[in-house]
Protein backbone atom coordinates (compact mmCIF):
# COMPACT_ATOMS: atom_id res chain seq x y z
CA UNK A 1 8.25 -9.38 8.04
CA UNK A 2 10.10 -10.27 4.72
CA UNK A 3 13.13 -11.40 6.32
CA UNK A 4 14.94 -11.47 9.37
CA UNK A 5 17.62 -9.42 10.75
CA UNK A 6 19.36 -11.08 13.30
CA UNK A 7 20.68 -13.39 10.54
CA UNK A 8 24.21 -13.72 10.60
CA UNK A 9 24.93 -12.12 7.16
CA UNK A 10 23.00 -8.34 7.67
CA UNK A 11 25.29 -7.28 4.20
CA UNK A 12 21.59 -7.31 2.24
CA UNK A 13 20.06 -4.35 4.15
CA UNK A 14 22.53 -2.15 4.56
CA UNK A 15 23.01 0.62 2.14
CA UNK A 16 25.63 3.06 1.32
CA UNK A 17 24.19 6.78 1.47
CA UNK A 18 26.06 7.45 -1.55
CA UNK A 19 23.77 5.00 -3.53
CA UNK A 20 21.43 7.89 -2.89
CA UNK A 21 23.50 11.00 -3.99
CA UNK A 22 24.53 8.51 -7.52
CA UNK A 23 21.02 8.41 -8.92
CA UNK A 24 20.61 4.96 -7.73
CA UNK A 25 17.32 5.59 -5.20
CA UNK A 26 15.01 4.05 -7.46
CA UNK A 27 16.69 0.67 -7.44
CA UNK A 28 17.70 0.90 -3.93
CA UNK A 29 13.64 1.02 -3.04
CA UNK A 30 13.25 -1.99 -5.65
CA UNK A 31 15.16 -3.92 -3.08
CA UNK A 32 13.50 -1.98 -0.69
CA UNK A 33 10.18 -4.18 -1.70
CA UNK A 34 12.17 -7.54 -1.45
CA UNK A 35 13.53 -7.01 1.84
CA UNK A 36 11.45 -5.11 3.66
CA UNK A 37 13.97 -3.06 5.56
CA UNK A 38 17.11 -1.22 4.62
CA UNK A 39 19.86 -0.10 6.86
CA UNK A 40 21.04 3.52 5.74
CA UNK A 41 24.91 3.72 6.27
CA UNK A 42 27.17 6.86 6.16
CA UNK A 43 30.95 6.20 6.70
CA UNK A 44 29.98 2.98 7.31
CA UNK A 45 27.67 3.45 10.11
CA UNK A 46 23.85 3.23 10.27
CA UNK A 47 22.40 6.29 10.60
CA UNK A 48 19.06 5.14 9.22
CA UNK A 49 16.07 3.11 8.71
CA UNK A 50 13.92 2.25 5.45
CA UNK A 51 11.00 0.43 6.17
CA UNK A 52 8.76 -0.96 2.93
CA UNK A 53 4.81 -0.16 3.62
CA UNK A 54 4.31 -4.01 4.36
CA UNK A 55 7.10 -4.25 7.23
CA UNK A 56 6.09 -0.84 8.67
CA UNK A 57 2.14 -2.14 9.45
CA UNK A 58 3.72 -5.32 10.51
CA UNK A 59 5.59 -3.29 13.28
CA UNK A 60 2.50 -1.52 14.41
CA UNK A 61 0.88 -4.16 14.51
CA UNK A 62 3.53 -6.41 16.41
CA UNK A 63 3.41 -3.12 18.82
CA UNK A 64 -0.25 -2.97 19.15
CA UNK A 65 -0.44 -6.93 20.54
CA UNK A 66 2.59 -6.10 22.96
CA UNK A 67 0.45 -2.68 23.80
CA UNK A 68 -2.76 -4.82 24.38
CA UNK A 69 -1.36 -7.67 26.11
CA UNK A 70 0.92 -5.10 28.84
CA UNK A 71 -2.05 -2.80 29.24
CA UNK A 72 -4.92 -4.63 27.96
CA UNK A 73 -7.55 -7.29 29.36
CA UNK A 74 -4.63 -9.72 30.88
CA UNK A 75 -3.74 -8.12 33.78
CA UNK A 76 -1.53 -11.03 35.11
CA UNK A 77 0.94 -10.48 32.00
CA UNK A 78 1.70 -6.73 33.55
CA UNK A 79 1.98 -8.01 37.16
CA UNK A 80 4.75 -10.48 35.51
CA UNK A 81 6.69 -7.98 34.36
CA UNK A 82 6.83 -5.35 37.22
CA UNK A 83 7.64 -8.30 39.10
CA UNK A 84 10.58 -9.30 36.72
CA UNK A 85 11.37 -5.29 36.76
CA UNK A 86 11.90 -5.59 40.53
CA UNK A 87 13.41 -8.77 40.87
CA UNK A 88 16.25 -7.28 38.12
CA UNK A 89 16.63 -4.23 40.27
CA UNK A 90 17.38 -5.83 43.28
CA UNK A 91 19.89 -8.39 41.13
CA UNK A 92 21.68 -5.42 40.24
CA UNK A 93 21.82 -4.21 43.76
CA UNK A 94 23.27 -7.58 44.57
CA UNK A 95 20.22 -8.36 47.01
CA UNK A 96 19.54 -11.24 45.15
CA UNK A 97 21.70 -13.98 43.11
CA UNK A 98 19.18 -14.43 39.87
CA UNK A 99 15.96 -14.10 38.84
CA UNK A 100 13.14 -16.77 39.63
């Protein structure tokens, strides 16, 4: 993906809605193409999400390997994680102390 999100300074891919209602979409999806992703704000909350082409095929295909890999040929990866499933339902029950 073009960049990354969970940078500290998120100011880049946010966007006003009112850029839209001004005229200004056409720049707004130039930047669109540099950064991949835009966060749509109104009132100064997200409400939204822009994805460019490029980013959205990267998610599906990020989704895909998770699909494959939980459901596919490795059947040890999905016994992992209903194992980690149960051992964080019985930490929240208190049964246990933390996770193995």
């Amino acid at each position: 993906m073009s960049e990354n999100l969970m940078s500290k300074d998120c100011t880049r891919f946010a966007v006003p809605i009112s850029r839209f209602e001004e005229g200004k979409t056409e720049k707004v999806f130039e930047e669109l193409k540099k950064t991949g992703i835009k966060a749509i704000l109104k009132n100064g909350l997200p409400c939204g999400i822009l994805l460019s082409l490029e980013t959205f095929k990267d998610c599906l295909l990020l989704l895909h390997g998770y699909h494959e890999k939980i459901y596919g040929e490795n059947p040890s990866i999905k016994n992992d994680l209903q194992q980690f499933a149960a051992e964080v339902e019985l930490l929240e029950k208190g049964q246990i102390s933390n996770i193995h």
